[in-house]
N, C-alpha and C. Protein backbone atom coordinates (compact mmCIF):
# COMPACT_ATOMS: atom_id res chain seq x y z
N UNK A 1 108.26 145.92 190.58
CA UNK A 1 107.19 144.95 190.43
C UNK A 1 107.63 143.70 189.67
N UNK A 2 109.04 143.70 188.89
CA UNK A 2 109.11 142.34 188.35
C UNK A 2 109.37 141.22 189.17
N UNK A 3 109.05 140.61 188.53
CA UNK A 3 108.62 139.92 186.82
C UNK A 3 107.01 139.97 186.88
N UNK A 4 106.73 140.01 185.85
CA UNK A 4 105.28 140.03 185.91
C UNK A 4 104.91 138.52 185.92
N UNK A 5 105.03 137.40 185.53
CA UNK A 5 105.08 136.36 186.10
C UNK A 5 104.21 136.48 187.10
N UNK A 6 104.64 136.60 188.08
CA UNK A 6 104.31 136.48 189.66
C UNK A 6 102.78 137.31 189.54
N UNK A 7 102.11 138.09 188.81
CA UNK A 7 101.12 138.91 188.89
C UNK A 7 99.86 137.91 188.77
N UNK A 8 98.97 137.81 189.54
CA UNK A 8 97.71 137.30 188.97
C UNK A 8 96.95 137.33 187.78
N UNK A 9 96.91 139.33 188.21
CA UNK A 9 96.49 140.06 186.76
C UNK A 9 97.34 139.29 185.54
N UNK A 10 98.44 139.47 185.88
CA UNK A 10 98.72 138.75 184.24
C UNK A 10 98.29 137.53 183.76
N UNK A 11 98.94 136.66 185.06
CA UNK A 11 98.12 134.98 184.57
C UNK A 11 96.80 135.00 184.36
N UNK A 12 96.01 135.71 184.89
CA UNK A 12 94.63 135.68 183.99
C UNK A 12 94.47 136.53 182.94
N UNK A 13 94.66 137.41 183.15
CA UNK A 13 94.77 138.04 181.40
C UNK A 13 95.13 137.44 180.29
N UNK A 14 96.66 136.41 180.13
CA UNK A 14 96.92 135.68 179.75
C UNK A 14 95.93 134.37 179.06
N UNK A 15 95.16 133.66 180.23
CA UNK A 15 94.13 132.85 180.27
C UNK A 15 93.13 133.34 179.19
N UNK A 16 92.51 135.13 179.74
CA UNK A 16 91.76 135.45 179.04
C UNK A 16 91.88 134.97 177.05
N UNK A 17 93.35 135.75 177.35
CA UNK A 17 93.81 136.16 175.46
C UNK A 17 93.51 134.50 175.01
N UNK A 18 93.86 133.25 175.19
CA UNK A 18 93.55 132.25 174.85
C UNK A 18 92.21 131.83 174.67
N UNK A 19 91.53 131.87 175.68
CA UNK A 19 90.16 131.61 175.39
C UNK A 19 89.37 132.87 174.14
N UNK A 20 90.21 134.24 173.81
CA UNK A 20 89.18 134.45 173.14
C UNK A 20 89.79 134.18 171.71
N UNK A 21 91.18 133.58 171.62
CA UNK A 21 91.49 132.86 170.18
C UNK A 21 90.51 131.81 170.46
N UNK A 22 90.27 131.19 170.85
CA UNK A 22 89.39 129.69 170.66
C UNK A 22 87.86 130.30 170.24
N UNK A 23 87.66 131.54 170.64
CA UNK A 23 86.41 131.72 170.64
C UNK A 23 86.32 132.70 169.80
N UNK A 24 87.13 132.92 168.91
CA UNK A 24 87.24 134.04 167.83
C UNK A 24 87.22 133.07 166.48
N UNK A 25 88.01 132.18 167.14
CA UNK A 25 88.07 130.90 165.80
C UNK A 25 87.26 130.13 164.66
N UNK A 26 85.83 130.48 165.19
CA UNK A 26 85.24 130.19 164.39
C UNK A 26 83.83 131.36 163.83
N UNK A 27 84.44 132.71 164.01
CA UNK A 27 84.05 133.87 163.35
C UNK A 27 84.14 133.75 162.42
N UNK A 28 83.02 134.52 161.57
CA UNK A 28 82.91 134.28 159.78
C UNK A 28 84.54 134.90 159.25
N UNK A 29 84.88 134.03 158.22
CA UNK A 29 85.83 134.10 157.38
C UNK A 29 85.87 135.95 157.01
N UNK A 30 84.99 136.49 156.85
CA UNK A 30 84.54 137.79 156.19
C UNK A 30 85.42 138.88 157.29
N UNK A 31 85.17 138.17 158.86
CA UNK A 31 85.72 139.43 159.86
C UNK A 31 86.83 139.17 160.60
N UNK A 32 87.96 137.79 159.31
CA UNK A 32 88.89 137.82 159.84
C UNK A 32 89.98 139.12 159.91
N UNK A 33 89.83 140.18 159.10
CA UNK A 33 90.77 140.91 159.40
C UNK A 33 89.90 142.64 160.17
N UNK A 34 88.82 142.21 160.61
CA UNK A 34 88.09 143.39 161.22
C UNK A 34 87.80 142.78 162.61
N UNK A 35 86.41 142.29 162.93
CA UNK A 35 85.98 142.14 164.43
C UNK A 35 87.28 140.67 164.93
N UNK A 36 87.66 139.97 164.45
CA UNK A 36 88.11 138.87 165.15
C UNK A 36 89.27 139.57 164.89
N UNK A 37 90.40 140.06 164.47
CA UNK A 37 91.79 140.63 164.84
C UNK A 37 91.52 141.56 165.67
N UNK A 38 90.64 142.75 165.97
CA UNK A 38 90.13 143.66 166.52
C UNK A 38 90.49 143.16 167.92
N UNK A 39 89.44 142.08 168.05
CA UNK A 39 89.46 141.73 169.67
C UNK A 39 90.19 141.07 169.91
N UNK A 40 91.22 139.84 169.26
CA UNK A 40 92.59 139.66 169.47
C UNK A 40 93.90 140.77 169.88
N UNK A 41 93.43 141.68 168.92
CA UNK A 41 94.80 142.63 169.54
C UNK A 41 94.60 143.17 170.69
N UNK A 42 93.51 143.59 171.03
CA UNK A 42 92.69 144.31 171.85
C UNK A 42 93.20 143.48 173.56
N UNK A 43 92.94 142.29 173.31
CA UNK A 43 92.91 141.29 174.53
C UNK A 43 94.58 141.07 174.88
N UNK A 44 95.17 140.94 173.53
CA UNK A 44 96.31 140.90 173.73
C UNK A 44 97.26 141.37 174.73
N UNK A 45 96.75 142.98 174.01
CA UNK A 45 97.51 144.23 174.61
C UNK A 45 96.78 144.14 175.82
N UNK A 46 96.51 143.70 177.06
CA UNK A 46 95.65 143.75 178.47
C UNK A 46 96.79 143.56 179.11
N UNK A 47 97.24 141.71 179.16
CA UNK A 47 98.15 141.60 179.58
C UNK A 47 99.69 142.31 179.23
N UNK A 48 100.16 142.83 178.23
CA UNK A 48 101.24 142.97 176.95
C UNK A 48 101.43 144.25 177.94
N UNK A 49 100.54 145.28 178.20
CA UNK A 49 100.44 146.33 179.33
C UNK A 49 101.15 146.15 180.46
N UNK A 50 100.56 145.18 181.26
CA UNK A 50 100.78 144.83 182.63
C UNK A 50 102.05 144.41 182.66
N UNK A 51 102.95 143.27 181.46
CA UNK A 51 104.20 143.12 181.74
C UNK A 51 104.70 144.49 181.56
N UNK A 52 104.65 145.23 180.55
CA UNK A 52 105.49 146.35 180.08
C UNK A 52 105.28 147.08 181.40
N UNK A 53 104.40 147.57 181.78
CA UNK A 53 104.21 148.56 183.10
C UNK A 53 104.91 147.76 184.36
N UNK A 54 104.82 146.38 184.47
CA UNK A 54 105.62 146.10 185.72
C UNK A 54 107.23 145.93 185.80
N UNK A 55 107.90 146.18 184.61
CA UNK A 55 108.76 146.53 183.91
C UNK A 55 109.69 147.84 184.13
N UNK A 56 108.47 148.70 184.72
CA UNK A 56 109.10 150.28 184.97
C UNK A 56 109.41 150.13 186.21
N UNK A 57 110.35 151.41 186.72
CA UNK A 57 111.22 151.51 187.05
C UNK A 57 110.22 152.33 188.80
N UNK A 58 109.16 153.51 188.15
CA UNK A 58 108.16 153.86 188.71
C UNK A 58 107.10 153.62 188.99
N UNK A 59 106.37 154.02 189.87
CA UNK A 59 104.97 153.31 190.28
C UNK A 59 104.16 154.65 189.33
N UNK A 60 104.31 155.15 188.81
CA UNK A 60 103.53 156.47 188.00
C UNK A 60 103.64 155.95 186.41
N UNK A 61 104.92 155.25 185.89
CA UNK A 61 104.90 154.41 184.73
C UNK A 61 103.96 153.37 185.00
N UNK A 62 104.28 152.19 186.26
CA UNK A 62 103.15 151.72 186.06
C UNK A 62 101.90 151.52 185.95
N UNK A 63 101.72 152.55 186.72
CA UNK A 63 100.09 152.77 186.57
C UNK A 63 99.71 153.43 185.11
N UNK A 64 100.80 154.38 184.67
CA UNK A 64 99.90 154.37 183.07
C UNK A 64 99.63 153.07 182.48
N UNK A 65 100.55 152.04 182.63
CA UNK A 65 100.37 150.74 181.57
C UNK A 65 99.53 150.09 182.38
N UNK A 66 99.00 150.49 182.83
CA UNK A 66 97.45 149.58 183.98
C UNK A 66 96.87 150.19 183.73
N UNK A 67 96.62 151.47 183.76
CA UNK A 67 95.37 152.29 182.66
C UNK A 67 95.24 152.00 181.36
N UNK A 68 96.29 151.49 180.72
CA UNK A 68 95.95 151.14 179.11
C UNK A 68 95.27 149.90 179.04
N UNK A 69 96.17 148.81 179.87
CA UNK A 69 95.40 147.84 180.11
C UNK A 69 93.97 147.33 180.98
N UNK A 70 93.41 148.71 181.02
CA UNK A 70 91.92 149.00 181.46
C UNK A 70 91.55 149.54 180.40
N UNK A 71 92.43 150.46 179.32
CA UNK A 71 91.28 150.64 178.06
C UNK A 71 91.05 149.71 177.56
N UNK A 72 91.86 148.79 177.31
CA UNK A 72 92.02 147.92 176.43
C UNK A 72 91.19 146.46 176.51
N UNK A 73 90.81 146.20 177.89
CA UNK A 73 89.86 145.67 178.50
C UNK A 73 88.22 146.50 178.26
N UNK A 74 88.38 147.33 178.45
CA UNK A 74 86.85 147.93 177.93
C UNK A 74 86.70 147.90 176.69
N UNK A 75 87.86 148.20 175.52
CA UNK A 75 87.62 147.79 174.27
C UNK A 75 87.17 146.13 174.12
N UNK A 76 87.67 145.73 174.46
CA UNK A 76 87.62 144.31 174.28
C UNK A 76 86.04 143.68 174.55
N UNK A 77 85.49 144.31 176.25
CA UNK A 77 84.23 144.24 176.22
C UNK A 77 83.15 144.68 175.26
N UNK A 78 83.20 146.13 174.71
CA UNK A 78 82.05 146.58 173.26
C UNK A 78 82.78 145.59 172.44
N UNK A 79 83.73 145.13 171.83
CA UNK A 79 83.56 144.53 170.53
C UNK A 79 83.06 142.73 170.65
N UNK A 80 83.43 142.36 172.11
CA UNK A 80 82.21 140.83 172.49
C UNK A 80 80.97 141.46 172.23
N UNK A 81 80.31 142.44 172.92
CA UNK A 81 79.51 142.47 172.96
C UNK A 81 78.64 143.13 171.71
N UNK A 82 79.25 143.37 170.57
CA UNK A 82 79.00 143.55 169.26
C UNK A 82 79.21 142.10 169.14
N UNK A 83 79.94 141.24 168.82
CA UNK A 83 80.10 140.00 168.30
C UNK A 83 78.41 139.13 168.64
N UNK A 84 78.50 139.69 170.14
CA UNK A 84 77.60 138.11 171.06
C UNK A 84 76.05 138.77 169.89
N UNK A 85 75.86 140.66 170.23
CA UNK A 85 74.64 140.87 168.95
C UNK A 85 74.91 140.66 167.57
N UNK A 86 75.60 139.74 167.16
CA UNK A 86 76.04 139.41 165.76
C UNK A 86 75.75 138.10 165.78
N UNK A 87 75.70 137.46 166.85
CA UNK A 87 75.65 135.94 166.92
C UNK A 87 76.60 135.54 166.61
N UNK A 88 78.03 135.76 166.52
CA UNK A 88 79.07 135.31 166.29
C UNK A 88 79.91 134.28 167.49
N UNK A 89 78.82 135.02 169.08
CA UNK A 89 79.04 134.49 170.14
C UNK A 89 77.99 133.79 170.75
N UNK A 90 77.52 132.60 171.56
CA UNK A 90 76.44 132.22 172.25
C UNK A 90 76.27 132.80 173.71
N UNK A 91 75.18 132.93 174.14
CA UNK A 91 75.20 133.51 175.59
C UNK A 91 76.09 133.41 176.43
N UNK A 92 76.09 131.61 176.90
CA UNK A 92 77.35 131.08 177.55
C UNK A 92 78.73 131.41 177.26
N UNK A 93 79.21 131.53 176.43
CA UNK A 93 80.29 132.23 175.88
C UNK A 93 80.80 133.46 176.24
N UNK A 94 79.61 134.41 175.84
CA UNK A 94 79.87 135.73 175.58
C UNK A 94 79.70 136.01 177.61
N UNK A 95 78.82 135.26 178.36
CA UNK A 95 78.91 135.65 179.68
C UNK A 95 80.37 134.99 180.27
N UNK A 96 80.64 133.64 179.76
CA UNK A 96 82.00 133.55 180.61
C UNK A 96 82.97 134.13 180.14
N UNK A 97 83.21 134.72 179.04
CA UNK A 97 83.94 135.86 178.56
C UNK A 97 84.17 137.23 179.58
N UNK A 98 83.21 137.29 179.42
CA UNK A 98 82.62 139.11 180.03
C UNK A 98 82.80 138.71 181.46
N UNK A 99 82.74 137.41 182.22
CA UNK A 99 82.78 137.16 183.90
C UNK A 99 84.46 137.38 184.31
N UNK A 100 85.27 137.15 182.95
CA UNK A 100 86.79 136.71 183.27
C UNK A 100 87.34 138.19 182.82
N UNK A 101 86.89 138.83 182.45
CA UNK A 101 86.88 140.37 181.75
C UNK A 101 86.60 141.30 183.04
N UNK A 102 85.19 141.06 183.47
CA UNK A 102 85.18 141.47 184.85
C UNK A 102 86.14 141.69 185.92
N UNK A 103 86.74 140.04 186.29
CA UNK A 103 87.29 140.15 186.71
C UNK A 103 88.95 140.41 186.90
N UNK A 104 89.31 140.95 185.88
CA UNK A 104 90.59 141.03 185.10
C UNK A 104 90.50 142.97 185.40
N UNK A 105 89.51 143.48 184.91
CA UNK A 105 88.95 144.66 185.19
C UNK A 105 89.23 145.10 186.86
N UNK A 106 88.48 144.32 187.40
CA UNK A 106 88.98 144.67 189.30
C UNK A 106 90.19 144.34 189.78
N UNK A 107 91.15 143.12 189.37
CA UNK A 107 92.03 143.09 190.01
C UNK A 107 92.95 144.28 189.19
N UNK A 108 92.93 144.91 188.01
CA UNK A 108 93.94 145.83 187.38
C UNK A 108 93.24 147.27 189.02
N UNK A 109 92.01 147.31 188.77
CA UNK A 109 91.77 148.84 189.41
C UNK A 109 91.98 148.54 190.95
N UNK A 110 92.67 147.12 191.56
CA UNK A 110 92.78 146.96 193.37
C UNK A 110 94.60 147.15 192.86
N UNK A 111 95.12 146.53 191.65
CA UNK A 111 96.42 147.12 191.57
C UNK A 111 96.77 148.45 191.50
N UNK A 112 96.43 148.64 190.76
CA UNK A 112 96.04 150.23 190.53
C UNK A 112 96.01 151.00 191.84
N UNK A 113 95.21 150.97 192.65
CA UNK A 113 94.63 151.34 193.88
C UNK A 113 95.84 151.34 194.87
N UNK A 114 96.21 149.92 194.70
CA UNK A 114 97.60 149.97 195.68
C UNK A 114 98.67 150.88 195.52
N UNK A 115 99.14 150.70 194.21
CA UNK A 115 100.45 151.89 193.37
C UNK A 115 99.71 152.54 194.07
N UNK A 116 98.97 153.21 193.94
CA UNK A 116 98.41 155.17 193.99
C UNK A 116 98.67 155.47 195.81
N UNK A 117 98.28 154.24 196.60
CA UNK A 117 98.01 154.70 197.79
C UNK A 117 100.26 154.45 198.72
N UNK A 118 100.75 154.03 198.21
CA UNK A 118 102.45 153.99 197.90
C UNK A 118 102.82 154.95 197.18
N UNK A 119 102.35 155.54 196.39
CA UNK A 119 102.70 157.07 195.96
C UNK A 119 102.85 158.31 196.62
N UNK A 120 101.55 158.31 197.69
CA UNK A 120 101.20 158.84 198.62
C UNK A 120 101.73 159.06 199.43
């Protein structure tokens, strides 16, 4: 599968992790080392997955590091969505967040989908 480069999933994942530094950035001082590192590392590790897994050698390695980078995407969703009920996030925000999350979410499980059915 290398380089991951070439992956969609990654270039948007990528995209994602930026927009939620910009949008973590101005979280209270208080949850810089709890909810705003939380969902930084969290977002991080999405893409950080997808290179490492496209990296392997197997389509059974990669798909574990596409499953992590589906936990890690669902983590990422509860702790926006703790933030957005904290008001730390505005609607608009917290939905174009969660729309690019979405879709970061389907293209990992149509990758996903592919490996498994090449396994086969």
């Amino acid at each position: 599968m290398r380089p991951h480069h070439n992956l969609d999933v990654w270039k948007k994942a990528v995209d994602f992790v930026v927009e939620v530094y910009k949008s973590t950035e101005h979280f209270p001082k208080e949850e810089r080392f709890g909810l705003t590192s939380q969902i930084r590392r969290a977002s991080v590790s999405i893409p950080a997955n997808v290179a490492e897994g496209a990296a392997r050698t197997s389509e059974k390695e990669v798909l574990n590091f596409l499953s992590l980078a589906q936990g890690s995407a669902s983590e990422v969703e509860t702790e926006l969505l703790i933030a957005f009920r904290l008001e730390y996030l505005d609607k608009n925000k917290y939905n174009s967040l969660s729309v690019s999350l979405n879709d970061i979410g389907r293209m990992l499980t149509g990758l996903s989908n592919h490996l498994r059915k090449k396994i086969r």
